[in-house]
PDB file of N, CA and C in Angstrom:
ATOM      1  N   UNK A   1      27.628   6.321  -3.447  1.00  0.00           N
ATOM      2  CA  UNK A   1      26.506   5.423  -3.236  1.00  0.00           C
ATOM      3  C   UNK A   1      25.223   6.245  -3.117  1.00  0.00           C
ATOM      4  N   UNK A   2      24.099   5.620  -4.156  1.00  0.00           N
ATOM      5  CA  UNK A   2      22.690   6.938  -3.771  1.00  0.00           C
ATOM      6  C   UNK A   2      21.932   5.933  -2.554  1.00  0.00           C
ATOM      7  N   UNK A   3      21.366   7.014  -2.342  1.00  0.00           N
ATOM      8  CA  UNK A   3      20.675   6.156  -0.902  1.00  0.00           C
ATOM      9  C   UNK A   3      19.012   6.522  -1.499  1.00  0.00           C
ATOM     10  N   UNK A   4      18.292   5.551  -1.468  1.00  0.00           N
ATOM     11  CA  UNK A   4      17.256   5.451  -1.798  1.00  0.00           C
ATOM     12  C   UNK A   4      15.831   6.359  -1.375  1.00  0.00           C
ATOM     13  N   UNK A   5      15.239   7.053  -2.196  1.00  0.00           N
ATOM     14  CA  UNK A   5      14.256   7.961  -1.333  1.00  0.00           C
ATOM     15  C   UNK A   5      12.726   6.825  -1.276  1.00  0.00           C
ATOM     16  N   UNK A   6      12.533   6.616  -0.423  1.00  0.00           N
ATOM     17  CA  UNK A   6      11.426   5.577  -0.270  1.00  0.00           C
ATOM     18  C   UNK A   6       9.900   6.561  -0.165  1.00  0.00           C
ATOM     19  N   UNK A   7       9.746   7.677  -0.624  1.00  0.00           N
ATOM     20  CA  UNK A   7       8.595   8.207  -1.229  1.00  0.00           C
ATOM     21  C   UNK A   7       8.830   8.862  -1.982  1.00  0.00           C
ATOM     22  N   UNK A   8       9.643   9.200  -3.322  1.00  0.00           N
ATOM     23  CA  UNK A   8       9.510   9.643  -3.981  1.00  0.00           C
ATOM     24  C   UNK A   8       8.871   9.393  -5.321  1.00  0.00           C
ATOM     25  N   UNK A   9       8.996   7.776  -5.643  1.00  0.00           N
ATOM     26  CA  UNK A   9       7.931   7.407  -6.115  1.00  0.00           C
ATOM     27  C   UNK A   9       6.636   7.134  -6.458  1.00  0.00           C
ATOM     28  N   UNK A  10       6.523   6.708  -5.034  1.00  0.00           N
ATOM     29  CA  UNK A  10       5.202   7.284  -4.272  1.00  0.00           C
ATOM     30  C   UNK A  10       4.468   8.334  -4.344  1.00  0.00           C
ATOM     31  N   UNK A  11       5.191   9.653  -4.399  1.00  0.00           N
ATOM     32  CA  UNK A  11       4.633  11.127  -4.562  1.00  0.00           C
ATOM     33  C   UNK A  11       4.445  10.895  -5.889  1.00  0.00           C
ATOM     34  N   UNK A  12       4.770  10.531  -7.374  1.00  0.00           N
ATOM     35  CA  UNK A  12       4.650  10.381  -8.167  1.00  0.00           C
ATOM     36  C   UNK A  12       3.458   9.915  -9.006  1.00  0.00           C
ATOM     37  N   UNK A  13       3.966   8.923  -8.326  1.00  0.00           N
ATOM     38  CA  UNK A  13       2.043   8.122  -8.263  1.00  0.00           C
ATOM     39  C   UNK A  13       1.160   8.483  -7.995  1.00  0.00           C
ATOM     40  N   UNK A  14       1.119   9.305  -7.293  1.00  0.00           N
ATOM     41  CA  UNK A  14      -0.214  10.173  -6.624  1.00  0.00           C
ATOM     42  C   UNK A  14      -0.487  10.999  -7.033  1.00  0.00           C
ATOM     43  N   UNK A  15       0.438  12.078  -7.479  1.00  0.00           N
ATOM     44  CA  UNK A  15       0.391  13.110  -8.618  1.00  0.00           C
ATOM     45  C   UNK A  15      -0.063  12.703 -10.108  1.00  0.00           C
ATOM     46  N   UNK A  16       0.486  11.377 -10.183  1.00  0.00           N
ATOM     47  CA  UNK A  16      -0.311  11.276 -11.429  1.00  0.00           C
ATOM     48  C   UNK A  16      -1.606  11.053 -11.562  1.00  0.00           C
ATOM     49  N   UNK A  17      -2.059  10.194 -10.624  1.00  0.00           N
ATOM     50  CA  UNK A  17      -2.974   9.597 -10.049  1.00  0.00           C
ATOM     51  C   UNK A  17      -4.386  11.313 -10.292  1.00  0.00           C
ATOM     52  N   UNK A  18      -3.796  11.891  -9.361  1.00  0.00           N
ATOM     53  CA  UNK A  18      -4.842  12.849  -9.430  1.00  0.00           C
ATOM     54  C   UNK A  18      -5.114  13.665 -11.007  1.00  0.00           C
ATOM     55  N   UNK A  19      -3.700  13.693 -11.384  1.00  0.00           N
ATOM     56  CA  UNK A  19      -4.097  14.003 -13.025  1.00  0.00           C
ATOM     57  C   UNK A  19      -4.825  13.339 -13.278  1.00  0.00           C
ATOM     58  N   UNK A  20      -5.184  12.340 -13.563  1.00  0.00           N
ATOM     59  CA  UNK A  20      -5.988  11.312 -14.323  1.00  0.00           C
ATOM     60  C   UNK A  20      -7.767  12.034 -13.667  1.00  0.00           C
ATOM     61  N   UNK A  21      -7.725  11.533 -12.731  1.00  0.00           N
ATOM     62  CA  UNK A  21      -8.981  12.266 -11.732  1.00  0.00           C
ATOM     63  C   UNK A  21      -9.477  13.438 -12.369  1.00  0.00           C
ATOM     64  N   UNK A  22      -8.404  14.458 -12.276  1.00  0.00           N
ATOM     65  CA  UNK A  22      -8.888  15.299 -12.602  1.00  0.00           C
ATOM     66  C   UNK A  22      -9.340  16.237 -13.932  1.00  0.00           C
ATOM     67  N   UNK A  23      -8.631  15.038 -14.914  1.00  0.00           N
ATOM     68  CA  UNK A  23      -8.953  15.314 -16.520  1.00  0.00           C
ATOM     69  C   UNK A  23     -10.158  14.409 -16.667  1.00  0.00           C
ATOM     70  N   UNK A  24     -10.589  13.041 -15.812  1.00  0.00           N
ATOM     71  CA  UNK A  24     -12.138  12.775 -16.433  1.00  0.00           C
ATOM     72  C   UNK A  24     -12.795  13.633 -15.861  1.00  0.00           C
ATOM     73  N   UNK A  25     -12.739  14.433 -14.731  1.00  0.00           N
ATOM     74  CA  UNK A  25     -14.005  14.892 -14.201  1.00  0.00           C
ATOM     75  C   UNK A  25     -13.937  16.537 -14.247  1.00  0.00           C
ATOM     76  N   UNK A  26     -12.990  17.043 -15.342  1.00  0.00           N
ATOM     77  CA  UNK A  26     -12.971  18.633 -15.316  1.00  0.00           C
ATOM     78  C   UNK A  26     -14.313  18.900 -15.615  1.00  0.00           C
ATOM     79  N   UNK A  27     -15.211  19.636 -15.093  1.00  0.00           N
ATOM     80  CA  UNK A  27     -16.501  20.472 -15.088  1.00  0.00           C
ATOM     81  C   UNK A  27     -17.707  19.399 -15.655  1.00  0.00           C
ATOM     82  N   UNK A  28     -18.296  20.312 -16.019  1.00  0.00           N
ATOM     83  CA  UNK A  28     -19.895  19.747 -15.962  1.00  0.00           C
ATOM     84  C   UNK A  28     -20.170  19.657 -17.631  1.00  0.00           C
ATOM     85  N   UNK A  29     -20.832  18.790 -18.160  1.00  0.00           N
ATOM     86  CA  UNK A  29     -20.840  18.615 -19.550  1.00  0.00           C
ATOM     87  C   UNK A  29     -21.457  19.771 -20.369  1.00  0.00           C
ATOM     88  N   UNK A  30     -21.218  20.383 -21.258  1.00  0.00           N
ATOM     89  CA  UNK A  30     -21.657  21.461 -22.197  1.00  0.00           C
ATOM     90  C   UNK A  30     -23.638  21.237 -21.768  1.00  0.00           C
ATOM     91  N   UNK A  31     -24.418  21.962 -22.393  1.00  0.00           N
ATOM     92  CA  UNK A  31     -25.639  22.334 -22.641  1.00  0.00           C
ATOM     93  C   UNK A  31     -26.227  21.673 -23.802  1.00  0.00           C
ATOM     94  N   UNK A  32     -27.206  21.103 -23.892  1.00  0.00           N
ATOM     95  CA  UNK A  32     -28.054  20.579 -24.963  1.00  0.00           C
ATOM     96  C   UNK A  32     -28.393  21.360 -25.921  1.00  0.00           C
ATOM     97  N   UNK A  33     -29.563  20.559 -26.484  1.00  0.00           N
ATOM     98  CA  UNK A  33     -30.341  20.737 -27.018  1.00  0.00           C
ATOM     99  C   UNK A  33     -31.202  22.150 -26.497  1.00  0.00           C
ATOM    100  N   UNK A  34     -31.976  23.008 -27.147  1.00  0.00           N
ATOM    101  CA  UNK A  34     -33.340  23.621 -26.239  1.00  0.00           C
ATOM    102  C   UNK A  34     -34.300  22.570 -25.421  1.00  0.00           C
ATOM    103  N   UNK A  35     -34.667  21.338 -25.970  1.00  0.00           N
ATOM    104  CA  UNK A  35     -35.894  20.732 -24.831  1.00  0.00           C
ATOM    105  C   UNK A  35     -34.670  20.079 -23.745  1.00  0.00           C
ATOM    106  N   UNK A  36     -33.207  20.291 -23.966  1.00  0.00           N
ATOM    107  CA  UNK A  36     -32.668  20.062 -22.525  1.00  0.00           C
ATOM    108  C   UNK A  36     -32.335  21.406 -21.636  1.00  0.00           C
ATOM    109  N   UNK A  37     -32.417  22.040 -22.247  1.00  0.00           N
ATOM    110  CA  UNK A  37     -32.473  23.515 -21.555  1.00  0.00           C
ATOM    111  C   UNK A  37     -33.642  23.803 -21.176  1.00  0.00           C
ATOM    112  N   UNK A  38     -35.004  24.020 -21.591  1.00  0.00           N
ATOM    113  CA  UNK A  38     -35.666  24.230 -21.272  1.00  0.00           C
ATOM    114  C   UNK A  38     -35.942  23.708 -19.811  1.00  0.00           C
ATOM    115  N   UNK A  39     -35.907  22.423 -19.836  1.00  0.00           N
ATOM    116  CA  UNK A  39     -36.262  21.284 -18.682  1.00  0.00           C
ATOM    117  C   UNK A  39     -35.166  21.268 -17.689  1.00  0.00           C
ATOM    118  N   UNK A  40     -33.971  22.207 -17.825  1.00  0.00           N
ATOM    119  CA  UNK A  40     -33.047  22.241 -16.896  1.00  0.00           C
ATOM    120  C   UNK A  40     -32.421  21.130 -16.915  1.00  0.00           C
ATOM    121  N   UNK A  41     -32.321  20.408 -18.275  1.00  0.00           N
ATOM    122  CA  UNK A  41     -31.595  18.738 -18.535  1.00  0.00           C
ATOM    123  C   UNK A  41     -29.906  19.303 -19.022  1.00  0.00           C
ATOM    124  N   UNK A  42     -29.142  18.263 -18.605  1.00  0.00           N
ATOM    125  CA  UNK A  42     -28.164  18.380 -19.045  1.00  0.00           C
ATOM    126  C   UNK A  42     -27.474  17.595 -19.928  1.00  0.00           C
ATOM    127  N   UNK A  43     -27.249  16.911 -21.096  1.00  0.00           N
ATOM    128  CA  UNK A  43     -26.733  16.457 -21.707  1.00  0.00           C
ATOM    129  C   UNK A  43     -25.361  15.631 -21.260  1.00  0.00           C
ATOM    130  N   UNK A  44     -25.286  14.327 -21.721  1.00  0.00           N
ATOM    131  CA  UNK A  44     -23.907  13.704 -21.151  1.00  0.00           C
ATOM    132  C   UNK A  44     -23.386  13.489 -22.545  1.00  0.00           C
ATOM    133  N   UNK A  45     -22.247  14.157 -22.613  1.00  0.00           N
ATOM    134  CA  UNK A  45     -21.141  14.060 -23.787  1.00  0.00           C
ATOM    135  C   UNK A  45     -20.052  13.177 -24.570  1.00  0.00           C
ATOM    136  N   UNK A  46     -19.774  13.189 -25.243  1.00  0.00           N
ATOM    137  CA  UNK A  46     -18.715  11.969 -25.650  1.00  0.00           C
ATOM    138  C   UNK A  46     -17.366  12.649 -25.852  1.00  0.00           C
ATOM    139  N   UNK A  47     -16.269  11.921 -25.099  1.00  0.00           N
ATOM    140  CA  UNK A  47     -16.333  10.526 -24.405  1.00  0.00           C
ATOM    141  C   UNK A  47     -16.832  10.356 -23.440  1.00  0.00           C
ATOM    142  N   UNK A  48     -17.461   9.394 -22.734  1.00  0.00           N
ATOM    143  CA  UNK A  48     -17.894   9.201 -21.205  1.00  0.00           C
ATOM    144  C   UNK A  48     -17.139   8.854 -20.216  1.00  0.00           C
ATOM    145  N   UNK A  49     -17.033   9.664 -19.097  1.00  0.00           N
ATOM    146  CA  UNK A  49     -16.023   9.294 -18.430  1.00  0.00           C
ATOM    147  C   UNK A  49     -15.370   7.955 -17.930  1.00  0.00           C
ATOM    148  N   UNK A  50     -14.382   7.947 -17.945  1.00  0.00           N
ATOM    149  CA  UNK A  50     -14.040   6.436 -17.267  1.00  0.00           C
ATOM    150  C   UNK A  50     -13.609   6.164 -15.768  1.00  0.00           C
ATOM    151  N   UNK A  51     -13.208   7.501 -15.179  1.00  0.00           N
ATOM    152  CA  UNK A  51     -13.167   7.673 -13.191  1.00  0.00           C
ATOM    153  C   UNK A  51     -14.419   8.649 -12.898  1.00  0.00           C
ATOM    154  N   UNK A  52     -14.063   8.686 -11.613  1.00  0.00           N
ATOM    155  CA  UNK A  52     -15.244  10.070 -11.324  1.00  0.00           C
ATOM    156  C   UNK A  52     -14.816  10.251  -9.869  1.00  0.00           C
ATOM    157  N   UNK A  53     -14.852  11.321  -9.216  1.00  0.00           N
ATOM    158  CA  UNK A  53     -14.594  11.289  -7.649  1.00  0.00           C
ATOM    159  C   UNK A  53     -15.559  11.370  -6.842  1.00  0.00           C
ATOM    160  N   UNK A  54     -15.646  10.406  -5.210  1.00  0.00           N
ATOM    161  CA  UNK A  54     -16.496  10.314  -4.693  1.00  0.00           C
ATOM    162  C   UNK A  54     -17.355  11.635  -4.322  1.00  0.00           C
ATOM    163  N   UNK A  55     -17.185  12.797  -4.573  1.00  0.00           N
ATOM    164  CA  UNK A  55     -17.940  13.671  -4.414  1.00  0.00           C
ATOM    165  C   UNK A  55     -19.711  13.871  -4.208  1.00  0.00           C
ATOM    166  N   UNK A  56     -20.356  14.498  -3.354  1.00  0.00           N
ATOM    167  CA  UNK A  56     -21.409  13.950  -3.313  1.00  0.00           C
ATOM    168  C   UNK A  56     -22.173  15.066  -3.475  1.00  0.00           C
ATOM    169  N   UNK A  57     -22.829  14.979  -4.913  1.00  0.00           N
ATOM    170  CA  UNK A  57     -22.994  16.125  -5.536  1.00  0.00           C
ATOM    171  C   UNK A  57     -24.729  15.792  -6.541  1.00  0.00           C
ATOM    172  N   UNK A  58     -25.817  15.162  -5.803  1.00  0.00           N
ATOM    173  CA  UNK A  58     -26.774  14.036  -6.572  1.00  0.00           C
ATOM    174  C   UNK A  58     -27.457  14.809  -7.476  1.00  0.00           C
ATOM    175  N   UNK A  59     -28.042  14.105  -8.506  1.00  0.00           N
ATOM    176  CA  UNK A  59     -28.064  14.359  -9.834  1.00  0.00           C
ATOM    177  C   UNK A  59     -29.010  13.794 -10.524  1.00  0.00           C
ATOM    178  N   UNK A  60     -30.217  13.657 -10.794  1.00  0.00           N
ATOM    179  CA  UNK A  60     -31.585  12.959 -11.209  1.00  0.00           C
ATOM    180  C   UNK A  60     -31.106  12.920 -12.772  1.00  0.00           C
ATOM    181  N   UNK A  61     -30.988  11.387 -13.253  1.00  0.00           N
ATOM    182  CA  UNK A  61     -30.236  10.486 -14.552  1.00  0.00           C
ATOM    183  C   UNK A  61     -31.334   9.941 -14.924  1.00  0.00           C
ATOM    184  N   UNK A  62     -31.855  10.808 -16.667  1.00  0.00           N
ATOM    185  CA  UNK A  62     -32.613   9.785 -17.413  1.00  0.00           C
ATOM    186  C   UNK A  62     -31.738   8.413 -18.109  1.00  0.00           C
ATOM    187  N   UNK A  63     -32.514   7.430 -17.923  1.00  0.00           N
ATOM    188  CA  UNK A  63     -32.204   6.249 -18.282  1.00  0.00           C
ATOM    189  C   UNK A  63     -32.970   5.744 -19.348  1.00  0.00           C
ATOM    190  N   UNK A  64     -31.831   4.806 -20.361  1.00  0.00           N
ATOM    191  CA  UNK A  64     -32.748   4.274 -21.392  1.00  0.00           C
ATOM    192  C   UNK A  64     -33.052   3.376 -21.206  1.00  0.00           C
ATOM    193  N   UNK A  65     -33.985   2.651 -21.369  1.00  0.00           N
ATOM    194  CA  UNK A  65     -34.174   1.207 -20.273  1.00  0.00           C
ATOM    195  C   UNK A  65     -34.825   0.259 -21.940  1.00  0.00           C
ATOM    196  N   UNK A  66     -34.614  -0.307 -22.499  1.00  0.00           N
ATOM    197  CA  UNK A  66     -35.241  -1.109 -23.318  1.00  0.00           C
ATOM    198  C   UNK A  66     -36.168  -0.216 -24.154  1.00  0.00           C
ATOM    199  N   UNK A  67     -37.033   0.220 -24.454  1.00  0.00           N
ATOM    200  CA  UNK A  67     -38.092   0.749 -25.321  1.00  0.00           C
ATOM    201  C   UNK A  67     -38.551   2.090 -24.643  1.00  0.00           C
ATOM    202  N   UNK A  68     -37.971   2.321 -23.031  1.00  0.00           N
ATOM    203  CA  UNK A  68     -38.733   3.381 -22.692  1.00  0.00           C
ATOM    204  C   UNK A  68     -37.619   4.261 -21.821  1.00  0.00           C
ATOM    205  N   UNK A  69     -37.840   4.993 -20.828  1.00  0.00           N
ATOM    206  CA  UNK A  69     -37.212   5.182 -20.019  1.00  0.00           C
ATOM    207  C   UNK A  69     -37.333   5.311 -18.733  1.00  0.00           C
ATOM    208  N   UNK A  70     -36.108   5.737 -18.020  1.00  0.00           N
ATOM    209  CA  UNK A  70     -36.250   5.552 -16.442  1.00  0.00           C
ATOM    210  C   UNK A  70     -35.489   6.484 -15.967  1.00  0.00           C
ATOM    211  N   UNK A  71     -36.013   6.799 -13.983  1.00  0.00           N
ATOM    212  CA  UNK A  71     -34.959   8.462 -13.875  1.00  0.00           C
ATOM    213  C   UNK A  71     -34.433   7.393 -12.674  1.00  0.00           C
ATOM    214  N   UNK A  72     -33.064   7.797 -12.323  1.00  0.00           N
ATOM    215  CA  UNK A  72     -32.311   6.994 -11.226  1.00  0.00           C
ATOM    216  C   UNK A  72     -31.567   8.295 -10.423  1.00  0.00           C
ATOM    217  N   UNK A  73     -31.587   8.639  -9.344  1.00  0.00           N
ATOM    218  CA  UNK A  73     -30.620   9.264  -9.016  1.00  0.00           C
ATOM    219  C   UNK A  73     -29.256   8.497  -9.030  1.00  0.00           C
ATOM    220  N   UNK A  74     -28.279   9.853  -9.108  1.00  0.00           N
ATOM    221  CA  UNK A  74     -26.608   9.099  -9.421  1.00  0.00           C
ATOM    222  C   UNK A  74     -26.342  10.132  -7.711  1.00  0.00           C
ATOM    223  N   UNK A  75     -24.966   9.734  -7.355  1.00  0.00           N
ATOM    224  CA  UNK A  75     -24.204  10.056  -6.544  1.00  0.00           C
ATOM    225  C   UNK A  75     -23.718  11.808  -7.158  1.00  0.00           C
ATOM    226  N   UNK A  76     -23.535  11.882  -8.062  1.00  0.00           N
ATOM    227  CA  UNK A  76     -23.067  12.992  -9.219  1.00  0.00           C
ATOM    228  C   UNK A  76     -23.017  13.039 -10.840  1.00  0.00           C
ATOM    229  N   UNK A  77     -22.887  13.747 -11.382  1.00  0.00           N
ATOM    230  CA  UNK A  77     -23.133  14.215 -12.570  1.00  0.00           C
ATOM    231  C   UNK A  77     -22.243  13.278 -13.685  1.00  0.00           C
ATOM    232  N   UNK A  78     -20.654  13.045 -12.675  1.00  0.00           N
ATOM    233  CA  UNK A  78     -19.416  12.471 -13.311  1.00  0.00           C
ATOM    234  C   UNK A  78     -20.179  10.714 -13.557  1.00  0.00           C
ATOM    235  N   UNK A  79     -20.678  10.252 -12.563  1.00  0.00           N
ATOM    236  CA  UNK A  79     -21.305   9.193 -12.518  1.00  0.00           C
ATOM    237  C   UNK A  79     -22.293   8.975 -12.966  1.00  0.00           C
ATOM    238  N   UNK A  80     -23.238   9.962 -13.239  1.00  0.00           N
ATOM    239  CA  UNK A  80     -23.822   9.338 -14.176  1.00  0.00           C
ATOM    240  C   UNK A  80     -23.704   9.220 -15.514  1.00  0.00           C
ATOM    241  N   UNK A  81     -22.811  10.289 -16.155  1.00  0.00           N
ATOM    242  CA  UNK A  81     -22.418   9.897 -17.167  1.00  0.00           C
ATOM    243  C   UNK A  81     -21.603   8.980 -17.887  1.00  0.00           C
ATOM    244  N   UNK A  82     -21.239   8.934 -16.591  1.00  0.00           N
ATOM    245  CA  UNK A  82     -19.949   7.232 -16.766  1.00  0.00           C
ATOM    246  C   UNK A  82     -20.591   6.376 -17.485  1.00  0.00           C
ATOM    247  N   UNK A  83     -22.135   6.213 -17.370  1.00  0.00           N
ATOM    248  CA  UNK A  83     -23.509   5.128 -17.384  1.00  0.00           C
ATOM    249  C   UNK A  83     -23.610   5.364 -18.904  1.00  0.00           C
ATOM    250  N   UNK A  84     -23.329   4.106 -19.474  1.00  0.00           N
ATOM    251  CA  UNK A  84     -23.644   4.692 -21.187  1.00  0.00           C
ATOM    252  C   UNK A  84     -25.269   4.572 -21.359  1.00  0.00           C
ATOM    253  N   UNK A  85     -25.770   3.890 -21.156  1.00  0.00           N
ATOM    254  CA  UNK A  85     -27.365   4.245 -20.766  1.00  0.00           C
ATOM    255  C   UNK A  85     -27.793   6.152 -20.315  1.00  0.00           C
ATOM    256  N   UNK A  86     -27.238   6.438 -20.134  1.00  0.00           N
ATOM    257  CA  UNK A  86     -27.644   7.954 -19.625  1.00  0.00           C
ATOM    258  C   UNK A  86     -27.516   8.722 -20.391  1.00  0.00           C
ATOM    259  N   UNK A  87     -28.392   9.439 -20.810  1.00  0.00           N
ATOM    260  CA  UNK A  87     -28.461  10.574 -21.998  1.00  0.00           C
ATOM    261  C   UNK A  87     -28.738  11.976 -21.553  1.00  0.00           C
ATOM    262  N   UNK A  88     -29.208  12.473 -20.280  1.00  0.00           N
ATOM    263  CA  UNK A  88     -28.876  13.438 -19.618  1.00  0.00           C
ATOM    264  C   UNK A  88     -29.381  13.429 -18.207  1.00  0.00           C
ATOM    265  N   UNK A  89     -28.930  14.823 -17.431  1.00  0.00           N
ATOM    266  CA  UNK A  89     -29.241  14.471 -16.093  1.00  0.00           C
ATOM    267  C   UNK A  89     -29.866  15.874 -15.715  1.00  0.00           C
ATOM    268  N   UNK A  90     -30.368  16.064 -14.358  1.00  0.00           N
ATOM    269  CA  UNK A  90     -30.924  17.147 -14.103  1.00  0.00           C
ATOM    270  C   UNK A  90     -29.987  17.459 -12.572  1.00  0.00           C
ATOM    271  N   UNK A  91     -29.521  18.602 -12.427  1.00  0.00           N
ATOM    272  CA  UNK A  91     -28.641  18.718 -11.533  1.00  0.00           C
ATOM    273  C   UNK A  91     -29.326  19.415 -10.452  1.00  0.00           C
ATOM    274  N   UNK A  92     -28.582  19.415  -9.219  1.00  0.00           N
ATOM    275  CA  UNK A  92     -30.086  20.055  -8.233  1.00  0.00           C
ATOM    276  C   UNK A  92     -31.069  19.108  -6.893  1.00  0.00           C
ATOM    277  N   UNK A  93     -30.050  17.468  -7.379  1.00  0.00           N
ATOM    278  CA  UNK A  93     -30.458  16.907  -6.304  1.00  0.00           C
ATOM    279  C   UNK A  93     -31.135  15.511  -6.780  1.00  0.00           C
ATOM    280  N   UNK A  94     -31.495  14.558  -5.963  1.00  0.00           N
ATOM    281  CA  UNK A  94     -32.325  13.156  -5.928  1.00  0.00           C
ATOM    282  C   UNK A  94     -33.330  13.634  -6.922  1.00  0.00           C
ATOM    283  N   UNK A  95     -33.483  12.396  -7.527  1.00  0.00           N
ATOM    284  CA  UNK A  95     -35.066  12.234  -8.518  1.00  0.00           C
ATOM    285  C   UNK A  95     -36.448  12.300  -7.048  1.00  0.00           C
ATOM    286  N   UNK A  96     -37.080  12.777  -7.654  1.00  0.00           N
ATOM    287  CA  UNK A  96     -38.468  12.855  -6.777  1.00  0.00           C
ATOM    288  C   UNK A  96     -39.356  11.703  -7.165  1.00  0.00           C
TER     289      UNK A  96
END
């Protein structure tokens, strides 16, 4: 008779769980263009992530807003790129 392990599944899940985590949010997106280098911008890449971890890591996000644009701070870098509106970010802290 097997006798049932009542977390081993559980551990499973969680392990996978963090795989997932940790393949959208491996590192920081490659380098631009020069006028995103120059400006210390960072480029958000394709694909865009689909998790991100609460990490609190803030991140000043240009936004495309209709005809013009807009800067939003994000929580982090992973998040703002999540934002398909976001075309790069400046790392280093809150928008001023």
């Amino acid at each position: 008779m097997m006798v049932p392990r009542p977390f081993g599944t559980a551990r499973r899940c969680a392990a996978a769980w963090l795989t997932v985590l940790a393949a959208g949010c491996a590192g920081e997106p490659p380098r631009g263009t020069a006028e995103t280098q120059s400006r210390n911008l960072v480029a958000c890449t394709e694909p865009r992530p689909q998790m991100c971890t609460m990490a609190s890591n803030p991140v000043c996000a240009r936004l495309a807003v209709g005809d013009g644009v807009s800067w939003r701070t994000y929580p982090n870098a992973c998040s703002a790129c999540g934002e398909s509106r976001v075309t790069v970010y400046r790392p280093g802290g809150a928008c001023r």
